[in-house]
C-alpha atoms as a PDB file:
ATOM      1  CA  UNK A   1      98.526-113.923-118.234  1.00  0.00           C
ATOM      2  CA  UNK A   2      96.117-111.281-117.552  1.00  0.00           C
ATOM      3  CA  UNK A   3      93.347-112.851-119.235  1.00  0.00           C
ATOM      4  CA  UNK A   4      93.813-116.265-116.620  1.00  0.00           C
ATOM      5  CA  UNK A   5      93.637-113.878-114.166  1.00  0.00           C
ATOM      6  CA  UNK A   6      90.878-111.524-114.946  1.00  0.00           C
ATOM      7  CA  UNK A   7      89.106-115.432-115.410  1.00  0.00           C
ATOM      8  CA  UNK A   8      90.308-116.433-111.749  1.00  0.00           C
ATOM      9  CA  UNK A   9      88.835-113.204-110.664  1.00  0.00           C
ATOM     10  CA  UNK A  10      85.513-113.633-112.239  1.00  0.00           C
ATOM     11  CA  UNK A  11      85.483-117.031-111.298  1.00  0.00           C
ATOM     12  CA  UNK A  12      85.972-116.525-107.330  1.00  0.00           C
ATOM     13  CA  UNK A  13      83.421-112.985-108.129  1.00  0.00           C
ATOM     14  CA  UNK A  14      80.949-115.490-108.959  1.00  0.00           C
ATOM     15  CA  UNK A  15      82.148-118.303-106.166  1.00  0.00           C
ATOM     16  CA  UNK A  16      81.670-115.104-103.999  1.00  0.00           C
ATOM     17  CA  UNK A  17      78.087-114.071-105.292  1.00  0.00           C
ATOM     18  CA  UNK A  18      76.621-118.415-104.636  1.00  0.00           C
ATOM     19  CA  UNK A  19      78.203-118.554-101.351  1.00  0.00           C
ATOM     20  CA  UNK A  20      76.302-115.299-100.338  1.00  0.00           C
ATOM     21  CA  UNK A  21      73.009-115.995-102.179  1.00  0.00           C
ATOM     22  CA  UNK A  22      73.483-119.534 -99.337  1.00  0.00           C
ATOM     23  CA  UNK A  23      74.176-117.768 -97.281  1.00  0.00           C
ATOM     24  CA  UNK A  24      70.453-115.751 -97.631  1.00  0.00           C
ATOM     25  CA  UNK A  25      68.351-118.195 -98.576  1.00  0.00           C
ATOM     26  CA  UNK A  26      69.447-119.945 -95.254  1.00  0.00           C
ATOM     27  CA  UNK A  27      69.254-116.815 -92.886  1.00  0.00           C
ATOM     28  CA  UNK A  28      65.293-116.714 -94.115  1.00  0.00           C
ATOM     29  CA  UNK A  29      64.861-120.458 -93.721  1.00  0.00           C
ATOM     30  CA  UNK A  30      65.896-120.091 -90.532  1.00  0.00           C
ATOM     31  CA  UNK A  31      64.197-116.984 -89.827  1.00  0.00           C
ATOM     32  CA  UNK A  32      60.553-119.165 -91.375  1.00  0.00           C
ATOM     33  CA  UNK A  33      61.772-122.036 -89.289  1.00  0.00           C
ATOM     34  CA  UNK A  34      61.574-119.793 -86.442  1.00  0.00           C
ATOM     35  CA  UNK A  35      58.460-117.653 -86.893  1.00  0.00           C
ATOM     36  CA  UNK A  36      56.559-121.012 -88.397  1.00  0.00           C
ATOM     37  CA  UNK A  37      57.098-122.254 -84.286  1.00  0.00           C
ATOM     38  CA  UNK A  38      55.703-118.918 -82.968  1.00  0.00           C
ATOM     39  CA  UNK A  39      52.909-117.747 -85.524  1.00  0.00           C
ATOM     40  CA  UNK A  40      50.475-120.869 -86.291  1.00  0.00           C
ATOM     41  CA  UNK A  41      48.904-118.363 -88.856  1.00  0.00           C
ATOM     42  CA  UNK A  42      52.257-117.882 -90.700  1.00  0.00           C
ATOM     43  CA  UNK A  43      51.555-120.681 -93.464  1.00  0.00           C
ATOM     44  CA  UNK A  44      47.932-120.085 -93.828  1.00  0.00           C
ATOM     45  CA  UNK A  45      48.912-115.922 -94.248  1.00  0.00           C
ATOM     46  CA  UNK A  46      51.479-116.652 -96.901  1.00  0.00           C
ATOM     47  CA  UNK A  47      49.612-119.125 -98.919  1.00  0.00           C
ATOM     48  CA  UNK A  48      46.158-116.609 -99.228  1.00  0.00           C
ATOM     49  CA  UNK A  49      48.690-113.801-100.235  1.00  0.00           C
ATOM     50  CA  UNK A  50      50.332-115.962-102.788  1.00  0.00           C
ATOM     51  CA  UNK A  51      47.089-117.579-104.179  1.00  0.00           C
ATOM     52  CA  UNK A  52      45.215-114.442-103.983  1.00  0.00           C
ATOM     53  CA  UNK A  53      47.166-112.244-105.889  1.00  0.00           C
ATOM     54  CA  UNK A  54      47.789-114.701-108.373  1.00  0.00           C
ATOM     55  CA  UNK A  55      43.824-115.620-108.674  1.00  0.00           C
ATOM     56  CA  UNK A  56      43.250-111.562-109.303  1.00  0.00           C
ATOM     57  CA  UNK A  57      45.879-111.551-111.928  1.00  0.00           C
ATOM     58  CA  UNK A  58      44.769-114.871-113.518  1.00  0.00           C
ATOM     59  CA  UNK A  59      41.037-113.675-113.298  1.00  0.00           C
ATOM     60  CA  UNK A  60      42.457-110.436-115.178  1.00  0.00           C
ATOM     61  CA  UNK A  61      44.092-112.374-117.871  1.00  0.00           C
ATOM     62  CA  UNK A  62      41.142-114.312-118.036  1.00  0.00           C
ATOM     63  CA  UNK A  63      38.743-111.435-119.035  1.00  0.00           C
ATOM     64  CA  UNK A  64      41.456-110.686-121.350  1.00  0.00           C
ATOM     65  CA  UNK A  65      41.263-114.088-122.904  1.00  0.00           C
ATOM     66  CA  UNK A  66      45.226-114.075-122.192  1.00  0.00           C
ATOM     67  CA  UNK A  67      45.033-116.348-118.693  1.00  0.00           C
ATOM     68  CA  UNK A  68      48.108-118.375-119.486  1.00  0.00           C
ATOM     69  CA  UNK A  69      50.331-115.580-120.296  1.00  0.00           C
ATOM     70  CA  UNK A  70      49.836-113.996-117.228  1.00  0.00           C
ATOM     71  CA  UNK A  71      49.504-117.040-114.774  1.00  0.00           C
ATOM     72  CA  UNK A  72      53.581-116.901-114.466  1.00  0.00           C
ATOM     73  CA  UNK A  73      53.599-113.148-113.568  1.00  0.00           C
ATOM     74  CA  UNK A  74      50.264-113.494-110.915  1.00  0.00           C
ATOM     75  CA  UNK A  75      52.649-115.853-109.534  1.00  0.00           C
ATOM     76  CA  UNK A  76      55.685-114.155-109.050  1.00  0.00           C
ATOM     77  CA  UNK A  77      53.606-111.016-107.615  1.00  0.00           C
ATOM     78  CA  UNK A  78      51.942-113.483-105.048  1.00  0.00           C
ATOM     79  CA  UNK A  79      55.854-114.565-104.114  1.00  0.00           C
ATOM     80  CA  UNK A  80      56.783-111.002-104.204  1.00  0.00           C
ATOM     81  CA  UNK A  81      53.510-110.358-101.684  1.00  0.00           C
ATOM     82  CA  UNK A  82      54.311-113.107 -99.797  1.00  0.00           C
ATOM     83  CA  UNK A  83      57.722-112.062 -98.956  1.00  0.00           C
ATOM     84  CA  UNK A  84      57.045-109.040 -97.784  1.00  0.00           C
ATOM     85  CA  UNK A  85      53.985-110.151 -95.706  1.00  0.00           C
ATOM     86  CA  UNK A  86      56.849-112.820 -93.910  1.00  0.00           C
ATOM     87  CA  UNK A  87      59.052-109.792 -93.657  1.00  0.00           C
ATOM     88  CA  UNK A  88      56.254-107.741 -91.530  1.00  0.00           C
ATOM     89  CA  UNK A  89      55.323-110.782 -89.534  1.00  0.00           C
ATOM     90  CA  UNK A  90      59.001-111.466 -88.537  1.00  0.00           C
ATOM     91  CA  UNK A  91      59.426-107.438 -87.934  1.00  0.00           C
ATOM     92  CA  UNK A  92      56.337-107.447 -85.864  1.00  0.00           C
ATOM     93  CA  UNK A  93      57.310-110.748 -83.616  1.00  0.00           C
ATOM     94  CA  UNK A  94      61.028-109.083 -83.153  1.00  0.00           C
ATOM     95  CA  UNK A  95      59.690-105.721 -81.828  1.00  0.00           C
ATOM     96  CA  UNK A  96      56.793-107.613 -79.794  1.00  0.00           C
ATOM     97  CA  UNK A  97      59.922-109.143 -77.877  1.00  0.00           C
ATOM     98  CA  UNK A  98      61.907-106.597 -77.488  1.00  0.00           C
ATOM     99  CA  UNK A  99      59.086-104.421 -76.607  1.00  0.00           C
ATOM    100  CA  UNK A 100      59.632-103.470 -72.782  1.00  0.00           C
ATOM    101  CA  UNK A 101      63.447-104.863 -72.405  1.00  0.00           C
ATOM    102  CA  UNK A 102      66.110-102.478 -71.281  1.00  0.00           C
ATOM    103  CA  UNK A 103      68.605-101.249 -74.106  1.00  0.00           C
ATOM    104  CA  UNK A 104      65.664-101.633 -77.089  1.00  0.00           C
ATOM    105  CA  UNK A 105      65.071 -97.878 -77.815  1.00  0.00           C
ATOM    106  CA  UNK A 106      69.421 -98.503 -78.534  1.00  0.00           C
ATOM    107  CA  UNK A 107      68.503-101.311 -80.545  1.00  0.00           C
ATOM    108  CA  UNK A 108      65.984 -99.544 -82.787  1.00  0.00           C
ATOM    109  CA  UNK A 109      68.117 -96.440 -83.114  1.00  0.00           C
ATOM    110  CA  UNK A 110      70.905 -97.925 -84.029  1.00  0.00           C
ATOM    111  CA  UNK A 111      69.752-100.471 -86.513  1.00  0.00           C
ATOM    112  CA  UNK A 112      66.663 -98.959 -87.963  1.00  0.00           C
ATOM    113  CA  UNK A 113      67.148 -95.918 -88.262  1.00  0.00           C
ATOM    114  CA  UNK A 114      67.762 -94.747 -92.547  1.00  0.00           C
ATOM    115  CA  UNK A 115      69.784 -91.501 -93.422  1.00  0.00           C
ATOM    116  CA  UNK A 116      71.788 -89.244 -91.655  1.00  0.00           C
ATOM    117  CA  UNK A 117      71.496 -89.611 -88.454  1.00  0.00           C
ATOM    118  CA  UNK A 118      74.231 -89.297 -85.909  1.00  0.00           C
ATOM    119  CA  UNK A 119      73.076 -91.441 -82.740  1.00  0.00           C
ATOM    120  CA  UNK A 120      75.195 -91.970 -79.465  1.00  0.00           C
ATOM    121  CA  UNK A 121      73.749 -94.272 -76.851  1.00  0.00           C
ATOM    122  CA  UNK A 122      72.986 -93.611 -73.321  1.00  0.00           C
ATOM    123  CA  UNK A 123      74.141 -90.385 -72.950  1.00  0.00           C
ATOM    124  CA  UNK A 124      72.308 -90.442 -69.521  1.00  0.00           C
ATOM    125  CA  UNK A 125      71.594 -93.408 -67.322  1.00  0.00           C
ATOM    126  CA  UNK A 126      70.396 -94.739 -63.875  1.00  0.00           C
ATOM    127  CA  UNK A 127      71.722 -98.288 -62.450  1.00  0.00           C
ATOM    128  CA  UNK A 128      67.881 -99.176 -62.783  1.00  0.00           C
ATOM    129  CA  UNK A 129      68.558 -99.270 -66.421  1.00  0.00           C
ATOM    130  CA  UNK A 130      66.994 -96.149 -67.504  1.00  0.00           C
ATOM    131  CA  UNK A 131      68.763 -94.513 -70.314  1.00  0.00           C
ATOM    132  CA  UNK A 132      68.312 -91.428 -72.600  1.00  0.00           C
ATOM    133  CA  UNK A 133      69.916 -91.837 -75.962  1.00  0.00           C
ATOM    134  CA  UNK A 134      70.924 -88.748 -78.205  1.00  0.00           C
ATOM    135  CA  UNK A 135      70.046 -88.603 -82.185  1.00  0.00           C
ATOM    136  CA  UNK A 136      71.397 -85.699 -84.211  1.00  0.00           C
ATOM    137  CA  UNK A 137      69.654 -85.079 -87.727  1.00  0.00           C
ATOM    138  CA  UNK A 138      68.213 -82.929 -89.612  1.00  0.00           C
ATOM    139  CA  UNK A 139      65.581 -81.823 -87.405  1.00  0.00           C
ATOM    140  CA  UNK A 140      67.503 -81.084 -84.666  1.00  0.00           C
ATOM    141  CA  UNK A 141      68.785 -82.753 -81.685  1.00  0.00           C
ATOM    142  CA  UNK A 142      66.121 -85.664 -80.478  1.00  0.00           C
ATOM    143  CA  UNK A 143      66.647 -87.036 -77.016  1.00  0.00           C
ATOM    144  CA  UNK A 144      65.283 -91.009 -76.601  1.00  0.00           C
ATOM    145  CA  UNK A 145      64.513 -91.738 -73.173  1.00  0.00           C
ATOM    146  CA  UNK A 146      63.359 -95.284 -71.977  1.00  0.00           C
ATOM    147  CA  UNK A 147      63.053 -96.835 -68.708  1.00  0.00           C
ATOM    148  CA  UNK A 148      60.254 -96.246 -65.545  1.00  0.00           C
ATOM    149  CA  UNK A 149      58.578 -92.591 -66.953  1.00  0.00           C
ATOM    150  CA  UNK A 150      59.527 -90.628 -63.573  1.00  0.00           C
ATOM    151  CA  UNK A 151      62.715 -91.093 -63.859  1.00  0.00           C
ATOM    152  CA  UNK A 152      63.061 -90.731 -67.651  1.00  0.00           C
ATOM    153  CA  UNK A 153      61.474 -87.541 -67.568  1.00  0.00           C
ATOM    154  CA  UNK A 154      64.290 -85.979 -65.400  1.00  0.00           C
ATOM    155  CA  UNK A 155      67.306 -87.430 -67.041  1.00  0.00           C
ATOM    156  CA  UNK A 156      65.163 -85.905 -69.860  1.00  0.00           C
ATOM    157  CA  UNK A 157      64.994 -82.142 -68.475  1.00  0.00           C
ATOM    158  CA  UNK A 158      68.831 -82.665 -67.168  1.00  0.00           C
ATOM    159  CA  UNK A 159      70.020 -83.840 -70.519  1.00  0.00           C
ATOM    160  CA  UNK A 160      68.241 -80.999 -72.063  1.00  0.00           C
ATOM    161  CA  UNK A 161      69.135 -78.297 -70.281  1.00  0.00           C
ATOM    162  CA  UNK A 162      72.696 -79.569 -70.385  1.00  0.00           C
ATOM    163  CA  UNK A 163      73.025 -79.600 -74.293  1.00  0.00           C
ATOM    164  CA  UNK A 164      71.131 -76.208 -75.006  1.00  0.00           C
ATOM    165  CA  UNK A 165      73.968 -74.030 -73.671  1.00  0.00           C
ATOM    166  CA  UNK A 166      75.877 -75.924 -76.424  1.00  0.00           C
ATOM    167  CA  UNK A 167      73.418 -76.048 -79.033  1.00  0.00           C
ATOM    168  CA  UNK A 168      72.063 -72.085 -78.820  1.00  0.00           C
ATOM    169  CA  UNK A 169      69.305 -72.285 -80.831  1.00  0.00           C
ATOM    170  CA  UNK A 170      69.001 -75.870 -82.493  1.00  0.00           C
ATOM    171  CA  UNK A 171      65.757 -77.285 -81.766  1.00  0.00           C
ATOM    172  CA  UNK A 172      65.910 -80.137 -79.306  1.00  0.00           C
ATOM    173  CA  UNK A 173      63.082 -82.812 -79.442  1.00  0.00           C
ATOM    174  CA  UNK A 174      62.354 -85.306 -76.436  1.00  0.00           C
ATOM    175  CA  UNK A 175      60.599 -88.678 -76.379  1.00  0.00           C
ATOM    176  CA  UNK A 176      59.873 -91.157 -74.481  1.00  0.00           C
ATOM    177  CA  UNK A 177      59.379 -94.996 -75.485  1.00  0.00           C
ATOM    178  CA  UNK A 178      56.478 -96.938 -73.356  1.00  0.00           C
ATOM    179  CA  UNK A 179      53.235 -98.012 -73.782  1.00  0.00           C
ATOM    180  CA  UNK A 180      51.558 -95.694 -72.123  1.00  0.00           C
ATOM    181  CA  UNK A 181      49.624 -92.379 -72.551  1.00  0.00           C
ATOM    182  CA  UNK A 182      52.277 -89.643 -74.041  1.00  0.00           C
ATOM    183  CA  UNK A 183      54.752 -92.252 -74.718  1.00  0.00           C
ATOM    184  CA  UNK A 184      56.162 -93.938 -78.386  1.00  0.00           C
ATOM    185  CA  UNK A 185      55.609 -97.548 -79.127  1.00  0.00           C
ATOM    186  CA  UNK A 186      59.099 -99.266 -79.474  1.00  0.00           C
ATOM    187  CA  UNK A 187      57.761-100.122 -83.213  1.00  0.00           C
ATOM    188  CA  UNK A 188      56.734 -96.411 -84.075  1.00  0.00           C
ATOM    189  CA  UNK A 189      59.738 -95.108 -82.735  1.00  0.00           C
ATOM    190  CA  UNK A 190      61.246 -94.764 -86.383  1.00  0.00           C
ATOM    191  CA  UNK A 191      58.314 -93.652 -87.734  1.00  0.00           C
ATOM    192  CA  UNK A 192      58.410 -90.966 -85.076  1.00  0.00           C
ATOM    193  CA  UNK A 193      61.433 -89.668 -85.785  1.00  0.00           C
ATOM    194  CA  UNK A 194      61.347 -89.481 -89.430  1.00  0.00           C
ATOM    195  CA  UNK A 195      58.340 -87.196 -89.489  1.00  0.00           C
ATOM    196  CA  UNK A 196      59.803 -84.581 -87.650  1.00  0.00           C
ATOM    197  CA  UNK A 197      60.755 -81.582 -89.983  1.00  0.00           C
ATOM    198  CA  UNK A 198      63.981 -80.781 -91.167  1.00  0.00           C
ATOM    199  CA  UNK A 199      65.610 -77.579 -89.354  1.00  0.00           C
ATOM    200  CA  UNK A 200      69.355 -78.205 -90.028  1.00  0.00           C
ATOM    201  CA  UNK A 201      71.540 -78.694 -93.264  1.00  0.00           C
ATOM    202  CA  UNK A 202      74.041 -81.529 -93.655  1.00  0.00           C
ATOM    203  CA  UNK A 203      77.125 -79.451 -92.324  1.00  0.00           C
ATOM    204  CA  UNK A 204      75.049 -78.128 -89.512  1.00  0.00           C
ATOM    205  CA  UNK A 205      75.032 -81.758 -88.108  1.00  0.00           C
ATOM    206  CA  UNK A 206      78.610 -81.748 -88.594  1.00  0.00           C
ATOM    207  CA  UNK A 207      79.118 -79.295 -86.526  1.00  0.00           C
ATOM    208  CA  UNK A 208      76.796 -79.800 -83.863  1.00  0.00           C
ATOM    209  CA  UNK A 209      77.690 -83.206 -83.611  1.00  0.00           C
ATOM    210  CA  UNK A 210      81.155 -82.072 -82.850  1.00  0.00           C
ATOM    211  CA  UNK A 211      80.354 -79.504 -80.006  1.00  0.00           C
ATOM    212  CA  UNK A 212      78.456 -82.430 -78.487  1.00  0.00           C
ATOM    213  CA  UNK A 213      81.318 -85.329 -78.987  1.00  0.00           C
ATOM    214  CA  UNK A 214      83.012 -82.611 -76.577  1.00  0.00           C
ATOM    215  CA  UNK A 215      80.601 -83.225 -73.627  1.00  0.00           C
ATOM    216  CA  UNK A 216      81.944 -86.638 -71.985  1.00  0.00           C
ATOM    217  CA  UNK A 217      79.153 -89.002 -71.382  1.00  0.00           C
ATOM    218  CA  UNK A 218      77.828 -89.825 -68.229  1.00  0.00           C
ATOM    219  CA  UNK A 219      75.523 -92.424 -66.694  1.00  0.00           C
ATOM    220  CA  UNK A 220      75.298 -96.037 -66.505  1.00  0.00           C
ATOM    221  CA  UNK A 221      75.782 -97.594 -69.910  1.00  0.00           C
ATOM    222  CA  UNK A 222      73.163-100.070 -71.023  1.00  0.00           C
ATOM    223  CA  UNK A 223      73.762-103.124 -73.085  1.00  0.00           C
ATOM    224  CA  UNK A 224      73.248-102.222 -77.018  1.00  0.00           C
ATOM    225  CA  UNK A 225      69.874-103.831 -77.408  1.00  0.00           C
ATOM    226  CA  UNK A 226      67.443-105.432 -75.599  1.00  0.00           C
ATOM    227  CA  UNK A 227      68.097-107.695 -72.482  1.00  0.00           C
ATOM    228  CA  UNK A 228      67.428-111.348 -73.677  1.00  0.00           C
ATOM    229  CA  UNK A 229      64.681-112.700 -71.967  1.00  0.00           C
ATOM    230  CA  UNK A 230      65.572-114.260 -68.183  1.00  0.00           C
ATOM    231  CA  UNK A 231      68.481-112.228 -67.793  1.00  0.00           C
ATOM    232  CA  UNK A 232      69.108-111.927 -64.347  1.00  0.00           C
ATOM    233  CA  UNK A 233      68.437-107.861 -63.261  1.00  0.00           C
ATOM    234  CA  UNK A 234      70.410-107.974 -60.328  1.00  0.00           C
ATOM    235  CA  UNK A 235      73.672-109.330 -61.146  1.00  0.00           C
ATOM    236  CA  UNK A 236      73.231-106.797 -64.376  1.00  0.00           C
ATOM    237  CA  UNK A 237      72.427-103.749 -61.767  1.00  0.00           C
ATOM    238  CA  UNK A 238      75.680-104.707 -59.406  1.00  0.00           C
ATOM    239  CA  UNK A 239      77.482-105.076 -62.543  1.00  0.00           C
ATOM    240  CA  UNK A 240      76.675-101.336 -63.227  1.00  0.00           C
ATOM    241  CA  UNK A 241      77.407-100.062 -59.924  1.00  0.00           C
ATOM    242  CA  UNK A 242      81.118-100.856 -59.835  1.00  0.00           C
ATOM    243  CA  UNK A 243      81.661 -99.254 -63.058  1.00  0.00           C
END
């Protein structure tokens, strides 16, 4: 009895594993499908990096007199190369769209953001759709703010000022994401944030993040990512006003 089912198990394990590895290999279809329409370079880009690296490694193998032994591993390395050249290109056409939308500073918090780090979205907002977002890790307390720069950089000083009589002496960062002189680009936003030094252990955070869960939020609250494209601002901005 227990060896039929520890074979039914290992059977719908492995039933599991093929509908998941489908389930993949059509996500990045899709996702080449879809980049293939936008980036007329995409095909031409993948095939140099594939025949490239596995022309240096053939060329290699050649001068070793051992060409045909290493033809099959040139070729996986040009895959391998390939893939992750499709996996920038995709990156890079995501952030270009989200680049400038209200709610994608959120977005890249929240999703790209590797380690421990506590974030809480728009702790501060306007109905214009400016927002300052809160990250708590190991350097300290990092304030996000996005939106039109004159009004960030209030809700920036207000937010700051508001949290440091909670915080004594915990360093608090502040950024702003825009294009322009001063400001992060949406895609070096990460980056950004994971070169600041560490100031606080592990159960400093804890504890921190605690005193601040105390503080009820306040502001207009954005939409957790960026605004598709077309959405209509003004039925958005009288949405937020009779919150």
């Amino acid at each position: 009895m227990a060896d039929k089912q520890d074979k039914a198990a290992a059977a719908e394990a492995k039933k599991t594993r093929k509908a998941e590895s489908k389930a993949r290999r059509g996500q990045i279809f899709q996702a080449f499908n879809m980049q293939r329409k936008e980036d007329k370079w995409l095909i031409p880009v993948l095939l140099g990096t594939l025949l490239g690296i596995a022309g240096v490694v053939f060329g290699i193998g050649w001068f070793l007199d051992i060409q045909w032994f290493l033809l099959p591993v040139g070729i996986l390395l040009g895959l391998l190369a390939a893939l992750i050249v499709f996996s920038r290109r995709v990156q890079g056409n995501v952030f270009a769209k989200a680049d400038g939308q209200p709610g994608a500073a959120a977005w890249v918090l929240e999703n790209h953001l590797r380690g421990r780090w506590r974030v809480t979205v728009t702790v501060a907002g306007t109905t214009q759709l400016d927002a300052v977002h809160r990250v708590i890790g190991r350097p300290g307390v990092i304030l996000v703010g996005e939106g039109a720069p004159h009004r960030v950089k209030t809700l920036l000083a207000q937010e700051k000022k508001r949290i440091a009589r909670i915080v004594g002496d915990t360093p608090i960062y502040d950024r702003i994401v825009g294009n322009e002189e001063g400001q992060i680009p949406l895609r070096g936003l990460q980056r950004e944030l994971m070169k600041l030094p560490n100031n606080l252990r592990p159960a400093q955070i804890d504890v921190i993040e605690k005193r601040l869960a105390a503080i009820s939020s306040r502001g207009a609250a954005l939409p957790k990512g960026p605004m598709p494209a077309g959405a209509k601002m003004r039925n958005v901005q009288r949405t937020l006003r009779r919150r």
